[in-house]
Protein backbone atom coordinates (compact mmCIF):
# COMPACT_ATOMS: atom_id res chain seq x y z
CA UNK A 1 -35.69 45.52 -13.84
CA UNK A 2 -33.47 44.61 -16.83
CA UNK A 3 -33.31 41.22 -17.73
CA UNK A 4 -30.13 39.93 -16.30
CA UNK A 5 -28.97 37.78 -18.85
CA UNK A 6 -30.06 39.21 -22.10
CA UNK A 7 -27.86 37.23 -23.55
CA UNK A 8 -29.89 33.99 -23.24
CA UNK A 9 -33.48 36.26 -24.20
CA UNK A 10 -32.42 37.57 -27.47
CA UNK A 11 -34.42 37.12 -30.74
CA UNK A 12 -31.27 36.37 -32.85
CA UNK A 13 -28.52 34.04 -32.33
CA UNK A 14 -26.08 36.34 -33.59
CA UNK A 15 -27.11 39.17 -31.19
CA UNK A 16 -27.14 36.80 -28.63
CA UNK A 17 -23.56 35.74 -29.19
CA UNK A 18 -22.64 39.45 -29.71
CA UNK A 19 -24.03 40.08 -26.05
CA UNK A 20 -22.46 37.94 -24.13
CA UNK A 21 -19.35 38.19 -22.26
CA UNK A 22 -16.15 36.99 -23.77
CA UNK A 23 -13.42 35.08 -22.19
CA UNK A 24 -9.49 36.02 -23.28
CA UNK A 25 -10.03 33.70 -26.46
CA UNK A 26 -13.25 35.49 -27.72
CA UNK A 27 -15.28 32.78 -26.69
CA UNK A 28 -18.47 33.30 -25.14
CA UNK A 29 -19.23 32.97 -21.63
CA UNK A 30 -21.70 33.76 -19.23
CA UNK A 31 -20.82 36.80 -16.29
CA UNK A 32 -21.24 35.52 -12.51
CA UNK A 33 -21.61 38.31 -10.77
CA UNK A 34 -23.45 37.18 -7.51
CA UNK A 35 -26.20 40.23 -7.85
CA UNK A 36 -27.17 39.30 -11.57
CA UNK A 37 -27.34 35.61 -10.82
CA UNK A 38 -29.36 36.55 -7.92
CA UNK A 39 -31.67 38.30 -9.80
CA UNK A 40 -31.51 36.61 -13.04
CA UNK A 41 -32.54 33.31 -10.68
CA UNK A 42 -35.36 35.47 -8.90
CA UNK A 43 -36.65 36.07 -12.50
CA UNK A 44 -36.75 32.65 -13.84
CA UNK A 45 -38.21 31.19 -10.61
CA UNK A 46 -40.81 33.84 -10.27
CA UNK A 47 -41.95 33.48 -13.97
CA UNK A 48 -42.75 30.11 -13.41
CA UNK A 49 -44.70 30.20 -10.18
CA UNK A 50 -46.72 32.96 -12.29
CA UNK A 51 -46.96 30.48 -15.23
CA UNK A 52 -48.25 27.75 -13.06
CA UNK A 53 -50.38 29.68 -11.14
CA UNK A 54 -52.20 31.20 -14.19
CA UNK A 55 -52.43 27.10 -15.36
CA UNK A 56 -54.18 26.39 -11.56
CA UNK A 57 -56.45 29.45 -11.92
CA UNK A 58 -57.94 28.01 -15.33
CA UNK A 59 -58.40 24.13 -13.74
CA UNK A 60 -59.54 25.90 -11.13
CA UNK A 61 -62.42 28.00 -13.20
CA UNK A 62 -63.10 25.16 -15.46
CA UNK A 63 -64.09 22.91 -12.25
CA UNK A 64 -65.75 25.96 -10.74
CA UNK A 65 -68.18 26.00 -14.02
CA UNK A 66 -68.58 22.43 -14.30
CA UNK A 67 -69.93 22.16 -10.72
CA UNK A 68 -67.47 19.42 -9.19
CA UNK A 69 -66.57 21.47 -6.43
CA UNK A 70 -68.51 22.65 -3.17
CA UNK A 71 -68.93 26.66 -1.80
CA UNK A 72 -66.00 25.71 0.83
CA UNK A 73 -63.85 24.31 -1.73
CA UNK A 74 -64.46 27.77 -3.79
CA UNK A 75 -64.08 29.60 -1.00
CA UNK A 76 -60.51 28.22 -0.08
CA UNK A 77 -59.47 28.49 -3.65
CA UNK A 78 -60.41 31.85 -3.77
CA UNK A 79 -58.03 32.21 -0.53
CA UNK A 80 -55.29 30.62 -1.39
CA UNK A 81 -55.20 32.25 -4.43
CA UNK A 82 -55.45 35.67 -2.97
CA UNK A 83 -52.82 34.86 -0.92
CA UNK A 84 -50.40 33.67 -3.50
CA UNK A 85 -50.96 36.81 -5.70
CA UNK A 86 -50.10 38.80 -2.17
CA UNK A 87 -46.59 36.89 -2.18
CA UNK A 88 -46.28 37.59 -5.61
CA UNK A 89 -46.48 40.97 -5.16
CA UNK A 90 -44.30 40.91 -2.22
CA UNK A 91 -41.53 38.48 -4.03
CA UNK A 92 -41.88 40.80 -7.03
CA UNK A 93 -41.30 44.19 -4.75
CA UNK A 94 -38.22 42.47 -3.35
CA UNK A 95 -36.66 41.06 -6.52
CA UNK A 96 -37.48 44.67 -7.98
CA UNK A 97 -39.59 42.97 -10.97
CA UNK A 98 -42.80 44.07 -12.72
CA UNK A 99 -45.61 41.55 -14.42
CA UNK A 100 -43.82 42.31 -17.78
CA UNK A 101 -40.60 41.15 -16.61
CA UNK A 102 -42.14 37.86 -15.70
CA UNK A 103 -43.27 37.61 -19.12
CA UNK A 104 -39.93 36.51 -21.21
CA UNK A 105 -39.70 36.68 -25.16
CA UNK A 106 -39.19 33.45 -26.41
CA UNK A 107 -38.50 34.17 -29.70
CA UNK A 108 -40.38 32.82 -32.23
CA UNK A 109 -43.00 30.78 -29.90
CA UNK A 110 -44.30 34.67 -28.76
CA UNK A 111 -44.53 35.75 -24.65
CA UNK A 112 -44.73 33.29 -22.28
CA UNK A 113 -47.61 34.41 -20.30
């Protein structure tokens, strides 16, 4: 899926401004179309679900290695987080998204994830 507001994900300012939609006065505005705002929303939500859950899976291995945690509390992490990558997947399908879409340019700080 295209990013739905490229707009706001450019790497220069000036191609940022050049991108997005102009009013009558040639000022810049931002395109509410009910899809793309949809989508664009779908993107930004599901990036940082991924984001956190990537931050949970490495507290998660870190206590895992250190020992504080007992075989059932493995065991249910291991669970949940199986079943939060199936939702992923599933949210993902339905939003029409890939892993690399989740994984926004932010300039000069690099990819998020």
């Amino acid at each position: 899926m295209k990013n739905a507001f490229p707009y706001l994900f450019a790497n220069e300012p000036q191609a940022a401004h050049a991108a997005a939609p102009k009013a009558a006065n040639g000022s810049p505005r931002i395109a509410l179309n009910p899809e793309s705002v949809k989508n664009g929303l779908g993107q930004l939500v599901l990036t940082l679900v991924e984001l956190v859950r990537q931050l949970l899976e490495k507290q998660a291995m870190r206590r895992i290695e250190g020992g504080s945690l007992t075989e059932d509390e493995i065991e249910r992490l291991g669970l949940t987080f199986l079943e939060l990558d199936q939702q992923m997947t599933w949210l993902k399908k339905e939003f029409g998204l890939t892993d690399k879409d989740l994984n926004l340019d932010l300039g000069p700080l690099g990819k998020l994830l």
